[in-house]
Protein backbone atom coordinates (compact mmCIF):
# COMPACT_ATOMS: atom_id res chain seq x y z
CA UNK A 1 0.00 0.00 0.00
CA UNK A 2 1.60 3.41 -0.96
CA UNK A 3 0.64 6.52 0.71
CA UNK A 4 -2.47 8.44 0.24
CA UNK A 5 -1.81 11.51 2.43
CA UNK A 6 -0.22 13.65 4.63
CA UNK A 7 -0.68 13.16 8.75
CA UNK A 8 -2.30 16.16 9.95
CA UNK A 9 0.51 18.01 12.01
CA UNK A 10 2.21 18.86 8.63
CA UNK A 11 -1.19 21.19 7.61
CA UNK A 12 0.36 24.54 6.57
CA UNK A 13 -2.38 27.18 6.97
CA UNK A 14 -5.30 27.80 8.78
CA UNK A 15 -7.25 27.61 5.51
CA UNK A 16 -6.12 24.06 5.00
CA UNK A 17 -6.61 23.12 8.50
CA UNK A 18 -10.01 23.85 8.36
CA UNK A 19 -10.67 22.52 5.10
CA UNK A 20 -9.22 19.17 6.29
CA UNK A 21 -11.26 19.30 9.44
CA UNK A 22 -13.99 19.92 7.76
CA UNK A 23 -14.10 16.86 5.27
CA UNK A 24 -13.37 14.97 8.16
CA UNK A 25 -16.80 16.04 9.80
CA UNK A 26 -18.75 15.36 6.93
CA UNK A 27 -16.72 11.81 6.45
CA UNK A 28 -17.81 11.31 9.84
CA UNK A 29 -21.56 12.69 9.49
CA UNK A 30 -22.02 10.89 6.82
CA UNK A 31 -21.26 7.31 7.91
CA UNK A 32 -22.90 7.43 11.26
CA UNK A 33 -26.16 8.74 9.23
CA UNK A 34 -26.05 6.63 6.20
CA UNK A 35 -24.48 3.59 7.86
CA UNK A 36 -24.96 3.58 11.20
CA UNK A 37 -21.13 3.61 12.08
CA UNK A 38 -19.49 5.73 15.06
CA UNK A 39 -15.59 6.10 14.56
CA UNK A 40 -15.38 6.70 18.24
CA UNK A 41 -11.41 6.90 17.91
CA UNK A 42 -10.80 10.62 16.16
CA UNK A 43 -7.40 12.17 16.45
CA UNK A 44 -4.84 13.72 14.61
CA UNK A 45 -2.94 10.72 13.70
CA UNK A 46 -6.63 9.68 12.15
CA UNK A 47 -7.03 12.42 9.82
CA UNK A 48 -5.22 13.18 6.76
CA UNK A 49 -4.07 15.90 4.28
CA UNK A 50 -4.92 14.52 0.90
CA UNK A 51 -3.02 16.22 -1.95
CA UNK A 52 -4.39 15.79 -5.80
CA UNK A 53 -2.58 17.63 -8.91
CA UNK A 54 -5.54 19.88 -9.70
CA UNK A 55 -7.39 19.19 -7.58
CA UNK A 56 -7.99 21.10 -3.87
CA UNK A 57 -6.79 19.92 -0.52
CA UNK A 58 -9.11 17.87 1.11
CA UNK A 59 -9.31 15.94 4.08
CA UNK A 60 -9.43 11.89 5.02
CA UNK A 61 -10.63 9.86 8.47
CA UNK A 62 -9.49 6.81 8.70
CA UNK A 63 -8.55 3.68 11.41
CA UNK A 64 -11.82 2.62 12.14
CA UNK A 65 -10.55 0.06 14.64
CA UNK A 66 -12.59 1.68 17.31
CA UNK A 67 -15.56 1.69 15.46
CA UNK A 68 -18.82 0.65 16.58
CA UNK A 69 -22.24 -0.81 14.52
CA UNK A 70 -25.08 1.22 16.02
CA UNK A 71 -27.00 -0.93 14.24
CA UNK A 72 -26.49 -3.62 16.50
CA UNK A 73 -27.39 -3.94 20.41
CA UNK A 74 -24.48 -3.93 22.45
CA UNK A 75 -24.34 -4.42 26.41
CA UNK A 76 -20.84 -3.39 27.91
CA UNK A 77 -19.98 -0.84 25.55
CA UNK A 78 -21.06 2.88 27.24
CA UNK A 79 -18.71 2.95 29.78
CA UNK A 80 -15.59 1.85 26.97
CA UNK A 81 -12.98 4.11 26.71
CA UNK A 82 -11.67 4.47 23.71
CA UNK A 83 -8.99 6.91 21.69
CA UNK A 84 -6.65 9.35 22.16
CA UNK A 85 -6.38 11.10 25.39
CA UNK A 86 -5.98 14.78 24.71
CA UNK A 87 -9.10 14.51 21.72
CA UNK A 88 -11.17 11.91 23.74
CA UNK A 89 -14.86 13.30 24.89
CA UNK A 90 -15.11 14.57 28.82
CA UNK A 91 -18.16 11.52 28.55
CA UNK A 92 -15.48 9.25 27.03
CA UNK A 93 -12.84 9.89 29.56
CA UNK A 94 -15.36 9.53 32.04
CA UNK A 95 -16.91 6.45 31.23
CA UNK A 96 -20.04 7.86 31.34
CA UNK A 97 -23.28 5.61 31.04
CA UNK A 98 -24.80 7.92 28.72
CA UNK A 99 -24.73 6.49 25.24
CA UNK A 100 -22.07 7.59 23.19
CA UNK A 101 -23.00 9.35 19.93
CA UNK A 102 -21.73 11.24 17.04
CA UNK A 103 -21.59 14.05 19.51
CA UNK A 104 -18.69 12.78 21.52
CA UNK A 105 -16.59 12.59 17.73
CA UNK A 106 -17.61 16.34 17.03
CA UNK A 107 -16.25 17.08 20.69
CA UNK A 108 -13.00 15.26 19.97
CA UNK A 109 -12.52 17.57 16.62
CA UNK A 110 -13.53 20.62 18.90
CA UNK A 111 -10.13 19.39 20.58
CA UNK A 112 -8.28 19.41 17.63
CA UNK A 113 -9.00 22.46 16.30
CA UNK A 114 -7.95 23.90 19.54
CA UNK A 115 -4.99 22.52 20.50
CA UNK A 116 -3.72 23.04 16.78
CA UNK A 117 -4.50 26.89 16.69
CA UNK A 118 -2.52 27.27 19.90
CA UNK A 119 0.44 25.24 19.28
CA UNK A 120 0.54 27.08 15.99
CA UNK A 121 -0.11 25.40 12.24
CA UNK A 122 2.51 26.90 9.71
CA UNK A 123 6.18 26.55 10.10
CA UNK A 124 6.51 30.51 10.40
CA UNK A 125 4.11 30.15 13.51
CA UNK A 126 3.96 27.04 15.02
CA UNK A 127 6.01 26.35 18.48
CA UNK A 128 6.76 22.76 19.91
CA UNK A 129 4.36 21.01 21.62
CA UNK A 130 6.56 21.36 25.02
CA UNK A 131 6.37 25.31 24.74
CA UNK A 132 2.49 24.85 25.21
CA UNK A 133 3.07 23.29 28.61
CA UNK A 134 2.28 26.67 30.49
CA UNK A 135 -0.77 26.54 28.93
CA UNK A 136 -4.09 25.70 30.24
CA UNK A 137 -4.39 23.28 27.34
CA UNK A 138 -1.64 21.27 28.11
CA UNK A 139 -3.76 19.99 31.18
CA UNK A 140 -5.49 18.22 28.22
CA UNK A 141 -2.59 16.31 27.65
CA UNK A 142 -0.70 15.76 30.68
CA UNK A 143 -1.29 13.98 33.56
CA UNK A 144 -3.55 11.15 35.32
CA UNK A 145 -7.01 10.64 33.43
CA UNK A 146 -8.80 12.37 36.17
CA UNK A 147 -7.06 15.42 35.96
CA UNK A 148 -7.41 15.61 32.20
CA UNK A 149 -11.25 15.04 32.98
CA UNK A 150 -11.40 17.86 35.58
CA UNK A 151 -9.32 20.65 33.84
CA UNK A 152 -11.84 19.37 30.42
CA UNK A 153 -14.89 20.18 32.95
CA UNK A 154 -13.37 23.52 33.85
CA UNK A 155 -12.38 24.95 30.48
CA UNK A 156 -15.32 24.14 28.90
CA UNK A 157 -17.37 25.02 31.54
CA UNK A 158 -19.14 27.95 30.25
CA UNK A 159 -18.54 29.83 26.83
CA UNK A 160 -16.68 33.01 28.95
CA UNK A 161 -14.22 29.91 30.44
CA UNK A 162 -13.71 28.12 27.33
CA UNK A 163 -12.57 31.60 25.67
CA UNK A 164 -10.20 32.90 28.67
CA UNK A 165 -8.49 30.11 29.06
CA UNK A 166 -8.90 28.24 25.84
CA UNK A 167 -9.53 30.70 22.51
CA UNK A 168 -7.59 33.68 23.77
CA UNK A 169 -4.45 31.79 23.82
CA UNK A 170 -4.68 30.82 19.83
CA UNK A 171 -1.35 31.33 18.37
CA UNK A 172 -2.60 33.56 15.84
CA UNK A 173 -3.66 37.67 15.90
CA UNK A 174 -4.73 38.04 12.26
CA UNK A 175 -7.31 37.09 10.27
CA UNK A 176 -7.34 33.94 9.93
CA UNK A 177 -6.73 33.42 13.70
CA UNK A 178 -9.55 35.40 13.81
CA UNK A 179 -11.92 32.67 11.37
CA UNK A 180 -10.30 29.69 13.88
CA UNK A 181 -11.34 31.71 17.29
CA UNK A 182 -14.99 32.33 15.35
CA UNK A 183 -15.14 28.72 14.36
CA UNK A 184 -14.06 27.68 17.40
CA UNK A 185 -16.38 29.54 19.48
CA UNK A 186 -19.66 28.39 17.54
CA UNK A 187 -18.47 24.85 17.70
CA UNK A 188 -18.48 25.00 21.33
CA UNK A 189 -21.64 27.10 21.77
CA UNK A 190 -23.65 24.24 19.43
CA UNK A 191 -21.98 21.60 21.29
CA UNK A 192 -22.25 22.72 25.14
CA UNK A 193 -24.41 25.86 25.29
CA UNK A 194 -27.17 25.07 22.32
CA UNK A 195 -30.68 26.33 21.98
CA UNK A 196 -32.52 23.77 21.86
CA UNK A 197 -31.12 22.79 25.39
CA UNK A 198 -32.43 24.75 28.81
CA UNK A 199 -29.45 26.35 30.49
CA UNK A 200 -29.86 24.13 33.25
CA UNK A 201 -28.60 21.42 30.58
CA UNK A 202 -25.56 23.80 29.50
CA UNK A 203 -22.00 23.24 30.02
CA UNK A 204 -19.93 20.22 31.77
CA UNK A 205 -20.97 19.47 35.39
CA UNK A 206 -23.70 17.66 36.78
CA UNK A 207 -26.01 20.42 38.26
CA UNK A 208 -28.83 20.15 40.87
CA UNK A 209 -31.69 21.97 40.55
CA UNK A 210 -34.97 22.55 42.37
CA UNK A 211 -37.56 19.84 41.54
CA UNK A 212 -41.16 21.71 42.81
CA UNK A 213 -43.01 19.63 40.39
CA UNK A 214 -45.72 17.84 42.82
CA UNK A 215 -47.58 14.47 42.32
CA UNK A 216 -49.42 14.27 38.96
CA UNK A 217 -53.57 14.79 38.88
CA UNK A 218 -55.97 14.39 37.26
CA UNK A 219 -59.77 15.93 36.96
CA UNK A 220 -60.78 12.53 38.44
CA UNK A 221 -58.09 12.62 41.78
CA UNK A 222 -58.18 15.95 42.43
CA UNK A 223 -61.24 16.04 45.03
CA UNK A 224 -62.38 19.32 44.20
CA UNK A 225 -58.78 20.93 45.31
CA UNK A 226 -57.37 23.32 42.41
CA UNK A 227 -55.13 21.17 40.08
CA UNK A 228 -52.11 23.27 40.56
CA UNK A 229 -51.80 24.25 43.86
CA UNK A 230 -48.70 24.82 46.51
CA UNK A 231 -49.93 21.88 48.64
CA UNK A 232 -49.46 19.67 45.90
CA UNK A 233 -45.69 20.70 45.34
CA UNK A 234 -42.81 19.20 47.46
CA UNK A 235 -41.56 21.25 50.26
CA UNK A 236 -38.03 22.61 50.05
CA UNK A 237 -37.01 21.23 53.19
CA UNK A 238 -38.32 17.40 52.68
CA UNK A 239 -36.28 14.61 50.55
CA UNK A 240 -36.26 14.20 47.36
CA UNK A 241 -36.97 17.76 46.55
CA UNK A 242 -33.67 18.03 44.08
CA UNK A 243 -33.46 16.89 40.81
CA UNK A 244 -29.97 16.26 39.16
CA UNK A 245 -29.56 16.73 35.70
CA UNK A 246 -26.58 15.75 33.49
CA UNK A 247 -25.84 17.99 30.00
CA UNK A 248 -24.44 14.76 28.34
CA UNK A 249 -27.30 12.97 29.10
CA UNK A 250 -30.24 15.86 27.09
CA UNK A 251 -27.24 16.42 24.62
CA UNK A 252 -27.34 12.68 23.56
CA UNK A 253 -31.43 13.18 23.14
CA UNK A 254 -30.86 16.22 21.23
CA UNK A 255 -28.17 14.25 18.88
CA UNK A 256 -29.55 14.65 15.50
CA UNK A 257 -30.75 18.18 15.75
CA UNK A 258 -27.57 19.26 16.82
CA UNK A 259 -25.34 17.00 14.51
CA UNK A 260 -26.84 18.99 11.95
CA UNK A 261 -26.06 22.25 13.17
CA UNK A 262 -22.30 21.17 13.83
CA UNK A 263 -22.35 20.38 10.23
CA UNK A 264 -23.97 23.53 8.88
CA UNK A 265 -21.07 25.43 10.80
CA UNK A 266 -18.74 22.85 9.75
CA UNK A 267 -20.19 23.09 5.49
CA UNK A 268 -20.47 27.23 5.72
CA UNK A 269 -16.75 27.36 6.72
CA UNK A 270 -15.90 25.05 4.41
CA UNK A 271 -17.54 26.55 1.49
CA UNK A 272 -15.90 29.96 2.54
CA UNK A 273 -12.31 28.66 3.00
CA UNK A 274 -13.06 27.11 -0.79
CA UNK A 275 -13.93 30.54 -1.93
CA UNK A 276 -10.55 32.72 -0.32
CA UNK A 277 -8.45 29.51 -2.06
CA UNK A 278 -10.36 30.38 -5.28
CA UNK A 279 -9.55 34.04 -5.11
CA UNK A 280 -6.04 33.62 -4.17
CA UNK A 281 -5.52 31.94 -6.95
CA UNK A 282 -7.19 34.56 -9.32
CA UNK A 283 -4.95 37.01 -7.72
């Protein structure tokens, strides 16, 4: 077998990065859609840079040895970890029980992204990997699994976190560091802080919030009391009055609505990356 690409960490702009990224996505979309397959292993050393005489840079998954059928019932396989640590999902890491999805792949090219626009993608920019230790992003890295989970947690614990310590130390101050922090930031707002989730769903942590929601009625239990009424609610100060709700878990529900937002974001800055290349080249 002779080569068919490049590995990733020799991209050399941020317009190639994110065009690689990007067919990597829609690789990705499209088999868990059309075929029911989750890669559940993405990294850099699982993407490549596909060159073509005449033909643009595009990108390439591939190594689906992790890969699961979704197709197929599987006991067991939730808590599984598998991939790379620094690009592996905070539910992956975790071995959550929430079912893995698509969702946890999108997170792991969140990590990508990131980690490449700090370290730096063109030879005139980038720094070594061992420079980046200061950073909060080597925590991502470095370290025993829990720790890795826990500094995850806190840096993409809310959208102001994720760009203090995250996004603001991109290695790049022009425009197209600009287009990666952008990119960035809507990838992690459709991921962790979407819509279509309430914000007691947003974010990383477990949170507990106030369960008032009494027993249910009906017209033919209610005895001629109102149907919503105080009495009916639980009282703050009796058992069982909490409710716990995880953001992985109503993420996982929400999977298809926001896969397809991910790869809206993911198309649109694809399509405008093809369009600067284009007009480069005219110049």
């Amino acid at each position: 077998m002779s080569p068919i690409g490049l590995p990733l960490r020799e991209v050399e702009s941020v317009k190639e990065l994110i065009l690689v990224v990007g067919d990597a996505m829609c690789c990705h979309s499209a088999i868990a859609t059309e075929c029911n397959i989750l890669h559940r292993g993405i990294s850099d050393n699982n993407i490549l840079i596909v060159h073509s005489e005449g033909e643009p840079t595009c990108g390439l998954s591939i190594d689906f040895d992790c890969a699961l059928d979704l197709s197929k019932e599987r006991t067991g396989m939730r808590g599984e970890m598998t991939g790379t640590l620094p690009y592996m999902s905070i539910g992956n890491l975790s071995g959550s029980s929430v079912q893995r999805t698509s969702l946890d792949d999108c997170e792991s090219m969140l990590y990508i992204l990131c980690w490449y626009a700090t370290i730096g993608i063109d030879e005139g920019t980038r720094i070594p990997g061992n420079n980046a230790t200061r950073l909060p992003i080597a925590d991502w890295r470095a370290g025993p699994i829990s720790a890795i989970i826990n500094s995850k947690r806190d840096h993409l614990g809310s959208s102001k976190i994720f760009v203090e310590k995250i996004v603001n130390n991109f290695n790049r101050n022009d425009r197209d560091g600009d287009m990666l922090k952008t990119l960035a930031i809507y990838l992690y707002k459709t991921l962790f802080e979407n819509h279509c989730l309430s914000s007691d769903y947003y974010g990383t942590t477990t949170k507990s919030v106030p369960n008032l929601q009494g027993p249910e009625l009906t017209a033919g239990n209610t005895k001629g009391r109102p149907l919503f009424s105080l009495r009916n609610a639980i009282p703050l100060d009796s058992p069982g009055n909490t409710a716990f709700v995880d953001p992985f878990a109503m993420r996982a529900e929400k999977c298809d609505f926001i896969s397809e937002q991910l790869l809206a974001i993911t198309d649109d800055s694809w399509q405008l990356m093809k369009e600067m290349e284009g007009h480069n080249g005219q110049q």
